[in-house]
Structures are given as structure tokens and as C-alpha cells.
N, C-alpha and C. Protein backbone atom coordinates (compact mmCIF):
# COMPACT_ATOMS: atom_id res chain seq x y z
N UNK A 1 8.33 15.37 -22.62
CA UNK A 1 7.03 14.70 -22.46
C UNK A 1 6.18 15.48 -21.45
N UNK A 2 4.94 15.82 -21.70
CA UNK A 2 4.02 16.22 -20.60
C UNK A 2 3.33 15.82 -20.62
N UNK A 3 3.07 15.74 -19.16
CA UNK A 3 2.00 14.96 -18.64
C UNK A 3 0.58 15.44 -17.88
N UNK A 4 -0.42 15.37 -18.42
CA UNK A 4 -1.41 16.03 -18.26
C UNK A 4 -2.22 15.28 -16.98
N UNK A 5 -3.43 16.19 -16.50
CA UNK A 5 -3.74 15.88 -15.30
C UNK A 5 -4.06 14.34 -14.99
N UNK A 6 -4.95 13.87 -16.09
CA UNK A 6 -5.35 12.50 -15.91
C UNK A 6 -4.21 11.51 -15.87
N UNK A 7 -3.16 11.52 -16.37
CA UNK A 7 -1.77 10.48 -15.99
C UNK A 7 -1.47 11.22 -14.92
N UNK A 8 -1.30 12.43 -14.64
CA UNK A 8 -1.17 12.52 -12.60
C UNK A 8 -1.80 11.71 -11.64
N UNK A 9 -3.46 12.44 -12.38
CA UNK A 9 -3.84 11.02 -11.61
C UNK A 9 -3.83 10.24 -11.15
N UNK A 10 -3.83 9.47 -12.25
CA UNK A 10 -3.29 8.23 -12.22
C UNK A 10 -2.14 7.42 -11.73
N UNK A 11 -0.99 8.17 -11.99
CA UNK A 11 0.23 7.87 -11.15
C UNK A 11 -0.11 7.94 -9.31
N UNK A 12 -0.57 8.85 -9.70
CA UNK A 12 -1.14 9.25 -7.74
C UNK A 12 -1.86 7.68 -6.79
N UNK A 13 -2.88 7.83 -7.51
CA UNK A 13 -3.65 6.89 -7.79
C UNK A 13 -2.84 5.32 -6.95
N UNK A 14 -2.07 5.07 -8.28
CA UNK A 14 -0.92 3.62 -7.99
C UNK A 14 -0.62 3.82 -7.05
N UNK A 15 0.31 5.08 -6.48
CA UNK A 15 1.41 5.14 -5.67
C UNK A 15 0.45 5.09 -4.37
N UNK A 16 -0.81 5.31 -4.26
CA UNK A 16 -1.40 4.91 -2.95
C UNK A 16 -1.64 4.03 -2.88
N UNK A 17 -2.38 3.25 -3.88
CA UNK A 17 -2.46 1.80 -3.78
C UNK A 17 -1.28 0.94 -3.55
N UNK A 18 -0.15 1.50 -4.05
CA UNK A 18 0.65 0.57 -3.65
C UNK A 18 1.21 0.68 -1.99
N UNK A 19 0.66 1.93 -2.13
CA UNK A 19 1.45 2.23 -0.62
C UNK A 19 0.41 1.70 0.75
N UNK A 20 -0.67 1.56 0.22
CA UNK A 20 -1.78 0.84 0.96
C UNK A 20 -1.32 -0.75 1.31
N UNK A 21 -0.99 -1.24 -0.53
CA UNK A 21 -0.56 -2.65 -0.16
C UNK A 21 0.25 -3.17 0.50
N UNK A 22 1.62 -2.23 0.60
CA UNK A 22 2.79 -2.47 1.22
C UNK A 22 2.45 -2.76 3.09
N UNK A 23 1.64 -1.40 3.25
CA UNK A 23 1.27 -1.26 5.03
C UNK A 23 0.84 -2.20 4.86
N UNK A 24 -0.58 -3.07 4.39
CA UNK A 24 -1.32 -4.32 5.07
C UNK A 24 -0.45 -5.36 4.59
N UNK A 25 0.57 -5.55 4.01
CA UNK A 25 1.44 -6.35 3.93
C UNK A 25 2.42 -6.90 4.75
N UNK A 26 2.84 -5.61 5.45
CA UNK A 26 3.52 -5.19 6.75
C UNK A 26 2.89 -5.66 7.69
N UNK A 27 1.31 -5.57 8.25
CA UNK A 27 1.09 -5.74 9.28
C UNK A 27 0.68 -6.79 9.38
N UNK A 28 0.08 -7.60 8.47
CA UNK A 28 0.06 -9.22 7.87
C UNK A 28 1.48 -9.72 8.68
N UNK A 29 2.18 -9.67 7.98
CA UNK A 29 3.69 -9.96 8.51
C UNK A 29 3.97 -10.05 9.75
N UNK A 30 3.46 -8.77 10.24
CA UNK A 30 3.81 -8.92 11.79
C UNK A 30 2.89 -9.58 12.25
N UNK A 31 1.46 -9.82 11.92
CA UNK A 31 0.74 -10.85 13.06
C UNK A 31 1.07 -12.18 12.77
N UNK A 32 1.70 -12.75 11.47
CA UNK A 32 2.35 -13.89 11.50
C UNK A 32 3.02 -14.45 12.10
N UNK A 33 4.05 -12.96 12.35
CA UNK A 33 5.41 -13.54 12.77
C UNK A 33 4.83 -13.56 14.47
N UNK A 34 3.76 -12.88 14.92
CA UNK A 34 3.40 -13.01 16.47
C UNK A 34 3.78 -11.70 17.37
N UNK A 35 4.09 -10.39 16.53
CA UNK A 35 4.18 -9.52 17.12
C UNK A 35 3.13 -9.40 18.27
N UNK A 36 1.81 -9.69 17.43
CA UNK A 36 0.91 -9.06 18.21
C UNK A 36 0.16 -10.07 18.78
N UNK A 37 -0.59 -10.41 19.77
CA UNK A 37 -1.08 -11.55 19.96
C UNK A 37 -2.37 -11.57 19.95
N UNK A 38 -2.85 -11.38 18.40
CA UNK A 38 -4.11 -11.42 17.91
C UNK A 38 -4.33 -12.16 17.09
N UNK A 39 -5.74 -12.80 16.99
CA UNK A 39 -5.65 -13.99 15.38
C UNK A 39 -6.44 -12.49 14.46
N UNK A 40 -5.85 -12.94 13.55
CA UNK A 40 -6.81 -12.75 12.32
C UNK A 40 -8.55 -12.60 12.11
């Protein structure tokens, strides 16, 4: 199978977004849990 530039892209693409979602997910988390002692 090859995969041409635009599905690189695209894969690229996801894998930041997801990797975006994960960090503010993370840091969500921690001001919940009270790491930090900031509101929202």
C-alpha cells in the first residue's frame, strides 16, 4: 500500500490533534485534582 502525501498529512494532522488533546486533558486533570492552585 502507498501512501501518498495527502494521507501523510493527514495522519500527521490526527496525531497532533490528538496529542494536543491528551496534554489539555492532562492539565485539566491536574487542576482538578488541585495540583495547582488555580481556578479555571
Amino acid at each position: 500500500m502507498i501512501q501518498d502525501n495527502k494521507t501523510k498529512k493527514k495522519n500527521l494532522r490526527t496525531a497532533l490533534g490528538l496529542l494536543i488533546f491528551i496534554i489539555l486533558l492532562f492539565v485539566f486533570t491536574l487542576y482538578n485534582v488541585g495540583v495547582f492552585d488555580r481556578a479555571i
